[in-house]
PDB file of N, CA and C in Angstrom:
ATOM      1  N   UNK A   1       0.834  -1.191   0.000  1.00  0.00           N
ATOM      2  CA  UNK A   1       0.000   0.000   0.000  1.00  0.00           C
ATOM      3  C   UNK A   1       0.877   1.253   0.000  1.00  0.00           C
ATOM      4  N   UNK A   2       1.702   1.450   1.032  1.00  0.00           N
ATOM      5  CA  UNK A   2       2.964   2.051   0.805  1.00  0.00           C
ATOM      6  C   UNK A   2       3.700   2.770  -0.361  1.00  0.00           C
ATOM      7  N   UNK A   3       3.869   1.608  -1.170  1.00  0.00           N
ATOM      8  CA  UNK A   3       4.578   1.476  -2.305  1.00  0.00           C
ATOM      9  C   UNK A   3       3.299   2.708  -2.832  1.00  0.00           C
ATOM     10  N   UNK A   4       2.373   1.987  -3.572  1.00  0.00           N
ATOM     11  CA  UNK A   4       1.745   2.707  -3.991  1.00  0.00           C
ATOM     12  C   UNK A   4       1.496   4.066  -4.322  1.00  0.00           C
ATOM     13  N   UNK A   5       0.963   4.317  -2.996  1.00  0.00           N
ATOM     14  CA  UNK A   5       0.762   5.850  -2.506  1.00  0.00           C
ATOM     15  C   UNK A   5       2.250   6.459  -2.667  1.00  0.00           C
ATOM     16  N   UNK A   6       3.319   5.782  -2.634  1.00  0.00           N
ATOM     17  CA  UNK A   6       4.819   6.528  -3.067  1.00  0.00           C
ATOM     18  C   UNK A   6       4.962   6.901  -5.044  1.00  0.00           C
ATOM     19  N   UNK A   7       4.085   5.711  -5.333  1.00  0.00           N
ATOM     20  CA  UNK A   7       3.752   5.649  -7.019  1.00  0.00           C
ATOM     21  C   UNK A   7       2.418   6.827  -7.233  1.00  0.00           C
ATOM     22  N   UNK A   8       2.012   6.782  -7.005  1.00  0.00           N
ATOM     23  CA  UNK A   8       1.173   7.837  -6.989  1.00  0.00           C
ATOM     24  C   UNK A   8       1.528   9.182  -6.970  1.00  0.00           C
ATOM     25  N   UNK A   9       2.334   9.552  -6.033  1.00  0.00           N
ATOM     26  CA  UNK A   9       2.593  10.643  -5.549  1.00  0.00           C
ATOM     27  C   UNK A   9       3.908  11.128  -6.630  1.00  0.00           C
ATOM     28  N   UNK A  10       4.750  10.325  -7.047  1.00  0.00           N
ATOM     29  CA  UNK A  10       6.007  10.702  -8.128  1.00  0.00           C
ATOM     30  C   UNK A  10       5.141  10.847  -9.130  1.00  0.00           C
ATOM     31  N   UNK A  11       3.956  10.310  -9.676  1.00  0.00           N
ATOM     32  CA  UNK A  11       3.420  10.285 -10.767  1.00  0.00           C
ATOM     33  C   UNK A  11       2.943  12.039 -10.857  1.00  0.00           C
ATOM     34  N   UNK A  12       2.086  12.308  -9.628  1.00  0.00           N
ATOM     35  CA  UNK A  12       1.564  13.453  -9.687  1.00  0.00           C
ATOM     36  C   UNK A  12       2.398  14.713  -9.768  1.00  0.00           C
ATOM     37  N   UNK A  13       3.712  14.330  -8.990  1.00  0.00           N
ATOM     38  CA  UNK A  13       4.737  15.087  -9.174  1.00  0.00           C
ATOM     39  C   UNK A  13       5.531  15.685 -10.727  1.00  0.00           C
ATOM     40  N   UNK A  14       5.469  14.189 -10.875  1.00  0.00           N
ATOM     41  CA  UNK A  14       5.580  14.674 -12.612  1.00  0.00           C
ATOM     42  C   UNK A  14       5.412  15.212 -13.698  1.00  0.00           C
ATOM     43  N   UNK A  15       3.847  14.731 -13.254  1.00  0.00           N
ATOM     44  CA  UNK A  15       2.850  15.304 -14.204  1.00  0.00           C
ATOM     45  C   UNK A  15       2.940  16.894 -14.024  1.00  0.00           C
ATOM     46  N   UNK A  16       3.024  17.417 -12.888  1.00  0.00           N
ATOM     47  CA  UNK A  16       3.060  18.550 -12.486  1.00  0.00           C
ATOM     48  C   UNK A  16       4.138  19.429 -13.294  1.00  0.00           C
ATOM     49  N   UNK A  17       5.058  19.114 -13.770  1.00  0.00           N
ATOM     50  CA  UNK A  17       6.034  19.659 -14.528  1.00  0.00           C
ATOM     51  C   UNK A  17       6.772  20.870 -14.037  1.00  0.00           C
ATOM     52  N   UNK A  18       6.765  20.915 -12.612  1.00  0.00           N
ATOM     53  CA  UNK A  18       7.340  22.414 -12.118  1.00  0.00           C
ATOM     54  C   UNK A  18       6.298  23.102 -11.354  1.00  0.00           C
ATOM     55  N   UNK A  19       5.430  22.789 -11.584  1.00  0.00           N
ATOM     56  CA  UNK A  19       4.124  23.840 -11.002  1.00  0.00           C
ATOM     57  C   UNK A  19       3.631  25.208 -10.958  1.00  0.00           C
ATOM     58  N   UNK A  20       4.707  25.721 -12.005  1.00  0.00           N
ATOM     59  CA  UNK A  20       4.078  27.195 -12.385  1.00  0.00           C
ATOM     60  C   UNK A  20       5.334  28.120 -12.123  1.00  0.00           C
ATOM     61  N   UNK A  21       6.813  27.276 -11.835  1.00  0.00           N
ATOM     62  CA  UNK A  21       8.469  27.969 -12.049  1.00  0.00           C
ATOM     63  C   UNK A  21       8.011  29.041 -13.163  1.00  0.00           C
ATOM     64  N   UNK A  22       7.505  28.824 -14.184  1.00  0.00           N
ATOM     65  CA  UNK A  22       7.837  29.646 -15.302  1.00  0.00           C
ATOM     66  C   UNK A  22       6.997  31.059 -14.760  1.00  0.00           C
ATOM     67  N   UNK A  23       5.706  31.211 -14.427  1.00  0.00           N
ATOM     68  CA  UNK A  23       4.929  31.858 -13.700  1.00  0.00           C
ATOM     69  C   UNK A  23       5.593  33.195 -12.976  1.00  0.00           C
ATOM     70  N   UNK A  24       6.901  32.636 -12.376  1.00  0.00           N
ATOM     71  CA  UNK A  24       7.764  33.147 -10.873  1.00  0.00           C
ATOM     72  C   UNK A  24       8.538  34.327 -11.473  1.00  0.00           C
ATOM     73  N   UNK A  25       8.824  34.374 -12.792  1.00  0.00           N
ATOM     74  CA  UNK A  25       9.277  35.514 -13.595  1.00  0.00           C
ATOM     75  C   UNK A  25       8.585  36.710 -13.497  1.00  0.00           C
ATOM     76  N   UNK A  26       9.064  38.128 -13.907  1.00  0.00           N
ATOM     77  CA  UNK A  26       8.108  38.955 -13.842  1.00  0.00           C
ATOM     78  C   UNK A  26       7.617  38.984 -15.386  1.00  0.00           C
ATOM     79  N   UNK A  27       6.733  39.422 -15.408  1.00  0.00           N
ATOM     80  CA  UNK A  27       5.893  39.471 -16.707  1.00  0.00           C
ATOM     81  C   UNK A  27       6.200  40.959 -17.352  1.00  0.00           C
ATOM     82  N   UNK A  28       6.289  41.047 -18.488  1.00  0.00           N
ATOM     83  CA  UNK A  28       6.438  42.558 -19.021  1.00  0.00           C
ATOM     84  C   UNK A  28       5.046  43.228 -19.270  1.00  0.00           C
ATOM     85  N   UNK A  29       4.803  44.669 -18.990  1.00  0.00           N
ATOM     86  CA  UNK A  29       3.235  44.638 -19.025  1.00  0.00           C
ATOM     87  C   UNK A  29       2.850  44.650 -20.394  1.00  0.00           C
ATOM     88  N   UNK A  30       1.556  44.811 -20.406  1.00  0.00           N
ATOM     89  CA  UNK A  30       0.350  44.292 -21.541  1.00  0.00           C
ATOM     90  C   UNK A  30       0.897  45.451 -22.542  1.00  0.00           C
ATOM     91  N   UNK A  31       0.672  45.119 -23.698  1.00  0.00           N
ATOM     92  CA  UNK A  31       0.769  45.918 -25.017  1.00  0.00           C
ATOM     93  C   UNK A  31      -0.096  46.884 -24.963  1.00  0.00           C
ATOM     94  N   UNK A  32      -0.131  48.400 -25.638  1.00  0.00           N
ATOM     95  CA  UNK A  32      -1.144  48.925 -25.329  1.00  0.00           C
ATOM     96  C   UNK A  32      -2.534  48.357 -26.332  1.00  0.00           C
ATOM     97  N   UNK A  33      -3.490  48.266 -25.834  1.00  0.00           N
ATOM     98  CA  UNK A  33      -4.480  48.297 -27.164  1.00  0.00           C
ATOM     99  C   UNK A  33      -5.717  49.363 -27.324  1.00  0.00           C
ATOM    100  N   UNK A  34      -5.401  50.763 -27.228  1.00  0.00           N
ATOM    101  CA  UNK A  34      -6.129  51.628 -27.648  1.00  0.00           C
ATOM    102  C   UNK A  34      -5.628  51.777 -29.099  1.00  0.00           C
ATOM    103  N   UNK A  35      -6.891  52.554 -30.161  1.00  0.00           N
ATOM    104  CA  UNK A  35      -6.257  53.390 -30.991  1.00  0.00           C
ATOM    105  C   UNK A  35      -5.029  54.324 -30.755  1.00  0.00           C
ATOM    106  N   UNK A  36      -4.382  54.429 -31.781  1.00  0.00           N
ATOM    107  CA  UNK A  36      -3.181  55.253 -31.770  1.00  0.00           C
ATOM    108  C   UNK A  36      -3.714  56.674 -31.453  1.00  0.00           C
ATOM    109  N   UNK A  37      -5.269  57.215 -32.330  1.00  0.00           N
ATOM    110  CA  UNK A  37      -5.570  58.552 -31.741  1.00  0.00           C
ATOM    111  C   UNK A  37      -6.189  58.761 -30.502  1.00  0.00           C
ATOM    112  N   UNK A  38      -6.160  57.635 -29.586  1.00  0.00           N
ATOM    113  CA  UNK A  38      -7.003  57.692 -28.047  1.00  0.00           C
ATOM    114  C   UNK A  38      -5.382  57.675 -27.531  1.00  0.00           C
ATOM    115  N   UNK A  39      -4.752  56.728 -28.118  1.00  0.00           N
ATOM    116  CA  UNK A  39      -3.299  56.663 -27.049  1.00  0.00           C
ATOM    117  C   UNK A  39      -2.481  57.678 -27.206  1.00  0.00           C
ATOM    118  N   UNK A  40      -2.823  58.584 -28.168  1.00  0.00           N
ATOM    119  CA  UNK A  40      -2.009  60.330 -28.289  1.00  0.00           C
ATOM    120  C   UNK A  40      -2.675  61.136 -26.815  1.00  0.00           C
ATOM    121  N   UNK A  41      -4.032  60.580 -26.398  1.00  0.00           N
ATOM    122  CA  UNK A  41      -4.201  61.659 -25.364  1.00  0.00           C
ATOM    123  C   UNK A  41      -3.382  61.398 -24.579  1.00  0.00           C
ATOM    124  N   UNK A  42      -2.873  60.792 -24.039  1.00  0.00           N
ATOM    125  CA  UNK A  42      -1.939  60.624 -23.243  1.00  0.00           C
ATOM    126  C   UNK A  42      -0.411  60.762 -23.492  1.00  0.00           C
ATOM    127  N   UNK A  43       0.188  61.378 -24.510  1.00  0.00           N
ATOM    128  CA  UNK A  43       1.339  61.869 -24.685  1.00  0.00           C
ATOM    129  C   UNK A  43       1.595  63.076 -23.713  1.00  0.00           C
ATOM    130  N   UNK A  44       2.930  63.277 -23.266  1.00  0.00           N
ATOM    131  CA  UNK A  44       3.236  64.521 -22.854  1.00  0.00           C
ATOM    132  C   UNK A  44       4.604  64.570 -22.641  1.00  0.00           C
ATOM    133  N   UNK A  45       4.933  66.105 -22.382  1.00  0.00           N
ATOM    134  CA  UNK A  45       6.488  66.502 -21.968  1.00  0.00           C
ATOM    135  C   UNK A  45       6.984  66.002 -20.899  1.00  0.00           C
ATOM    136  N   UNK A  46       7.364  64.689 -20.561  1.00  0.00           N
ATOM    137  CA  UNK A  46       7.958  64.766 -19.304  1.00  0.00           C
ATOM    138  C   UNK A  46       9.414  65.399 -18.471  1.00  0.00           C
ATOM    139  N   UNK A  47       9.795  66.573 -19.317  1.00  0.00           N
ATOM    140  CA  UNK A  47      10.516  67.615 -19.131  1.00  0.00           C
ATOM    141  C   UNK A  47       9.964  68.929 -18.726  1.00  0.00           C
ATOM    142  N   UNK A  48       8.762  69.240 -18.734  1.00  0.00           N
ATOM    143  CA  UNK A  48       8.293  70.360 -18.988  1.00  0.00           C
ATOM    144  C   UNK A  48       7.622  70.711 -17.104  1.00  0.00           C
ATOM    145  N   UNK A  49       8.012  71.524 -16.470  1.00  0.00           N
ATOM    146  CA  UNK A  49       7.674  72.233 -15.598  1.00  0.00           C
ATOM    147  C   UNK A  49       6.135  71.564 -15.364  1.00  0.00           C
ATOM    148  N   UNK A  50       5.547  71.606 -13.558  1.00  0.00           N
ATOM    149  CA  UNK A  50       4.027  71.172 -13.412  1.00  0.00           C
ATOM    150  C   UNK A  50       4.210  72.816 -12.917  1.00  0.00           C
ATOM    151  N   UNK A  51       4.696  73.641 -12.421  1.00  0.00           N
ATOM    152  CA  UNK A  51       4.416  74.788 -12.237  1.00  0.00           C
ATOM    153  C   UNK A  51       3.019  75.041 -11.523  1.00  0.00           C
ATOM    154  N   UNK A  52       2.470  73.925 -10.274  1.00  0.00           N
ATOM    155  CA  UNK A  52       1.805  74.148  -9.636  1.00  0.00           C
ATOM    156  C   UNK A  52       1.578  75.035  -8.539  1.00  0.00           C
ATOM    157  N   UNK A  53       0.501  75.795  -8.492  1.00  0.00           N
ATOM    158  CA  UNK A  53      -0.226  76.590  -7.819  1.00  0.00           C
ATOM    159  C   UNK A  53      -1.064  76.627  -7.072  1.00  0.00           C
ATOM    160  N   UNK A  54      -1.228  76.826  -6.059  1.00  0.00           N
ATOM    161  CA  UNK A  54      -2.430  76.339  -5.042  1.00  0.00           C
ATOM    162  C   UNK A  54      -3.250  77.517  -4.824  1.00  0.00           C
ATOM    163  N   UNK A  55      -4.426  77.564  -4.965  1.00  0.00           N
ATOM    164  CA  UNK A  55      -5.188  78.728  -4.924  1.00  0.00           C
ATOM    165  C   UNK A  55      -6.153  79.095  -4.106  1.00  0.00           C
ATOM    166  N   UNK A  56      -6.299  77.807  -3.159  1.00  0.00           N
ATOM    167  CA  UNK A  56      -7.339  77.841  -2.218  1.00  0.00           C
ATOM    168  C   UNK A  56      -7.343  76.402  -0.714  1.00  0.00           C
ATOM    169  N   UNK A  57      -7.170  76.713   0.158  1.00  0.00           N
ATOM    170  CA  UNK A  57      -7.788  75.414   0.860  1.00  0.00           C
ATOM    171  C   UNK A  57      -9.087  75.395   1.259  1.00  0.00           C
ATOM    172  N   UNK A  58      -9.754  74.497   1.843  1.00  0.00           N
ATOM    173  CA  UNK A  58     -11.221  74.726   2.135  1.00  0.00           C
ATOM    174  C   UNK A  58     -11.350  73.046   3.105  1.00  0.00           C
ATOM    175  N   UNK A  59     -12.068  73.587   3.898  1.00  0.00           N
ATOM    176  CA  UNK A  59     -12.592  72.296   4.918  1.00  0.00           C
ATOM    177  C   UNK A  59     -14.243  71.769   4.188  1.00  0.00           C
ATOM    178  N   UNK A  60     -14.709  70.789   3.543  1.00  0.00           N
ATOM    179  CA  UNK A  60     -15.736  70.725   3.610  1.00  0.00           C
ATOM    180  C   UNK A  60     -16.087  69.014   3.557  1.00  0.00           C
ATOM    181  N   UNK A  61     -17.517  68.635   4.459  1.00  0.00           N
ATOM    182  CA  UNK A  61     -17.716  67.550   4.589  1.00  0.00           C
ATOM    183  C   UNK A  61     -16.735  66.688   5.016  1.00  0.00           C
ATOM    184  N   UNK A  62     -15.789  66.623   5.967  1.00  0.00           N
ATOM    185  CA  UNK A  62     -14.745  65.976   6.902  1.00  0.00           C
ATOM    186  C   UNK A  62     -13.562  65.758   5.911  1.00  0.00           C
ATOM    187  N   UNK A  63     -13.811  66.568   5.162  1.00  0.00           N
ATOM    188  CA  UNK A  63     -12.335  66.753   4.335  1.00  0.00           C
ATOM    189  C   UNK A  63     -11.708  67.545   4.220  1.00  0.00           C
ATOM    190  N   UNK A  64     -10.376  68.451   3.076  1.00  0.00           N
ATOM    191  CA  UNK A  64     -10.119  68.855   3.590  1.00  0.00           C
ATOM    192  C   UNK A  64      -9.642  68.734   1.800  1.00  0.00           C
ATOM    193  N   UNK A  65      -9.762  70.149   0.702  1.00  0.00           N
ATOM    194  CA  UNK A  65     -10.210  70.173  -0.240  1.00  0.00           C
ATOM    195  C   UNK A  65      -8.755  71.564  -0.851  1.00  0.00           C
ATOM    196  N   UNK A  66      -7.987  70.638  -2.035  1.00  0.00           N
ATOM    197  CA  UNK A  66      -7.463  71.718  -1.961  1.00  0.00           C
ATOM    198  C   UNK A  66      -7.136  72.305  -3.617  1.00  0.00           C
ATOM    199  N   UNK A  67      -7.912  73.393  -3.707  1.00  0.00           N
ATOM    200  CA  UNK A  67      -7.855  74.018  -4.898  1.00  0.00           C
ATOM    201  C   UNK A  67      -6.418  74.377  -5.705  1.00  0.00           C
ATOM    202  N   UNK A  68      -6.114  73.743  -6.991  1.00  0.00           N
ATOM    203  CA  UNK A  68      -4.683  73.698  -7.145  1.00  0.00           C
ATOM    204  C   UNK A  68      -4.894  74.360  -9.245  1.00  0.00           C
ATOM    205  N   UNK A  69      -4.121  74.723  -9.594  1.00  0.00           N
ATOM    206  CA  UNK A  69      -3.622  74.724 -10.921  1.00  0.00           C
ATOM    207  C   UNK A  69      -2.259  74.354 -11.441  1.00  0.00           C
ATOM    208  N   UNK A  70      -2.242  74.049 -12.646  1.00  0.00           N
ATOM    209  CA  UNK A  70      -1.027  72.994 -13.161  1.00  0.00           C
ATOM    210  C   UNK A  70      -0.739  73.924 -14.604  1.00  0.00           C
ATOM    211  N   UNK A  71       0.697  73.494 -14.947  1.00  0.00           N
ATOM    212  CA  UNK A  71       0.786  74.168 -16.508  1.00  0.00           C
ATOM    213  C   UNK A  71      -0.016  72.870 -16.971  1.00  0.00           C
ATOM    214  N   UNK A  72      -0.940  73.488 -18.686  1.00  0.00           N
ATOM    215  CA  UNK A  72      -0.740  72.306 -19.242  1.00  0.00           C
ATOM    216  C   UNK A  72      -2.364  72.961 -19.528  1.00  0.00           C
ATOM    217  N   UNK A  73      -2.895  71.699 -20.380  1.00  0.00           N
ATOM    218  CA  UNK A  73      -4.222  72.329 -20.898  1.00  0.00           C
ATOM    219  C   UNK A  73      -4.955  71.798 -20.482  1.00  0.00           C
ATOM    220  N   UNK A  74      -5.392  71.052 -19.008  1.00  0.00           N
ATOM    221  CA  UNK A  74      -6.320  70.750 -18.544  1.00  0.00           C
ATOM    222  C   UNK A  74      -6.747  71.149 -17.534  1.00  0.00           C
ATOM    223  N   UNK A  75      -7.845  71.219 -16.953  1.00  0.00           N
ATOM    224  CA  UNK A  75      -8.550  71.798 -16.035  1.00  0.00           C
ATOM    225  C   UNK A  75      -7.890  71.626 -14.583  1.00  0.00           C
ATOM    226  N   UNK A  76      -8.585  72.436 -13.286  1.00  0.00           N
ATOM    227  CA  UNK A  76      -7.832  72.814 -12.255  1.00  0.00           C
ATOM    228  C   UNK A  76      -7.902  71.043 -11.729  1.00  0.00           C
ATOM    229  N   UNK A  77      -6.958  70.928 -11.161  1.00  0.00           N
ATOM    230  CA  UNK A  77      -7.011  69.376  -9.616  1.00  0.00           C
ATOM    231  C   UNK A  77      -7.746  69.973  -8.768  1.00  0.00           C
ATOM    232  N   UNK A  78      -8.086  69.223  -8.141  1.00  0.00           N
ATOM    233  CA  UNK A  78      -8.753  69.275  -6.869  1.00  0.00           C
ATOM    234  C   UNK A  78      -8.505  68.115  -5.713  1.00  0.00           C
ATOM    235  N   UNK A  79      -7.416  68.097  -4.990  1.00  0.00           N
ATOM    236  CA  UNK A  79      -6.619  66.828  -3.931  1.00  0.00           C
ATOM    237  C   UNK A  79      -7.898  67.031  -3.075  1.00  0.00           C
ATOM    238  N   UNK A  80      -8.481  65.964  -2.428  1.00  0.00           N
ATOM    239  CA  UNK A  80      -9.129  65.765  -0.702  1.00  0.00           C
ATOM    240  C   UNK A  80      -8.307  65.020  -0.527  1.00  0.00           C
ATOM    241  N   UNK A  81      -8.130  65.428   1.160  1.00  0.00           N
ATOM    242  CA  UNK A  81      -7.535  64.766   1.923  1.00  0.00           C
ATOM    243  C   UNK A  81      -8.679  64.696   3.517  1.00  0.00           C
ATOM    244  N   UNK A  82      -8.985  62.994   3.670  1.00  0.00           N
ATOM    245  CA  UNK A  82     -10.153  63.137   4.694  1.00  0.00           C
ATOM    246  C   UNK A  82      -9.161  63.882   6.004  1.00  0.00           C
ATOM    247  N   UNK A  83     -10.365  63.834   6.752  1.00  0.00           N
ATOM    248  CA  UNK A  83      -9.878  64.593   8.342  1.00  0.00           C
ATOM    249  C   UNK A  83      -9.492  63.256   8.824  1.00  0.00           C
ATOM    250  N   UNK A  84      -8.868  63.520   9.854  1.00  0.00           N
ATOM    251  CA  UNK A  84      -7.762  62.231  10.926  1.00  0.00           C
ATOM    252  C   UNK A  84      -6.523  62.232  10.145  1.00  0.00           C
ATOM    253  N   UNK A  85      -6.140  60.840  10.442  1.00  0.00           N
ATOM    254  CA  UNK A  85      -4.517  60.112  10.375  1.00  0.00           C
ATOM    255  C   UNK A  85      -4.334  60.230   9.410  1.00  0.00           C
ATOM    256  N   UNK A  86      -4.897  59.498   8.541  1.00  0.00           N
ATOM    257  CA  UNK A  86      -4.873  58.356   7.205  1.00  0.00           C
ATOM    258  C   UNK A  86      -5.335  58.945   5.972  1.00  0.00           C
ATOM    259  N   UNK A  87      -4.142  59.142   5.434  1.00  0.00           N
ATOM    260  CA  UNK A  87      -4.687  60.241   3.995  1.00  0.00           C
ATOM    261  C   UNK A  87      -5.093  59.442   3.113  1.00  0.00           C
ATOM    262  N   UNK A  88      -5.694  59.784   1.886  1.00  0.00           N
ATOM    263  CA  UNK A  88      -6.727  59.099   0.962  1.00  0.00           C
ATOM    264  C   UNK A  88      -6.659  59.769  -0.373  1.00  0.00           C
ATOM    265  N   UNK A  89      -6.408  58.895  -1.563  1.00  0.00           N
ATOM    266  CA  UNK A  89      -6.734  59.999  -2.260  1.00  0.00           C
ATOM    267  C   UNK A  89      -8.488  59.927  -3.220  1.00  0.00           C
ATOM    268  N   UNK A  90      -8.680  60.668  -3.647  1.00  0.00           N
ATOM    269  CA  UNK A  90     -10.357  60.656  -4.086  1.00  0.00           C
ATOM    270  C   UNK A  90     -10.380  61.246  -5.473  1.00  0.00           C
TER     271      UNK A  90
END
């Protein structure tokens, strides 16, 4: 019976072929697959100044809200950060 369950068990081992060694590598990430004219929105200078500005703080609804501008052609940020310890972003 012994025997067996020792035959068994090399068999399963075998079969197993490693168990997923190849897996343990890191993977390179995914290709992009947008259109080329959706994946232009996302081009930019990553040389070019954020030349941020903060223009306002404000407490509202247990947060804690902070009015900012950026170079660049999109609209203002707006960071919350809740009230207490543990910052968050939203």
């Amino acid at each position: 019976m012994r025997r067996a369950l020792l035959l068994v068990s090399a068999v399963a081992l075998a079969a197993c072929g490693g168990c997923g060694n190849e897996r343990s590598a890191v993977q390179p990430p995914p290709k992009a697959t947008l259109p080329a004219d959706l994946l232009a929105l996302y081009d930019y200078d990553a040389s070019a100044p954020f030349d941020v500005q903060e223009s306002g703080v404000q407490k509202k609804d247990g947060a804690t809200v902070h009015d900012m501008t950026y170079a660049g052609p999109t609209r203002p940020a707006r960071p919350r950060k809740p009230s207490g310890t543990t910052p968050s972003t939203s």
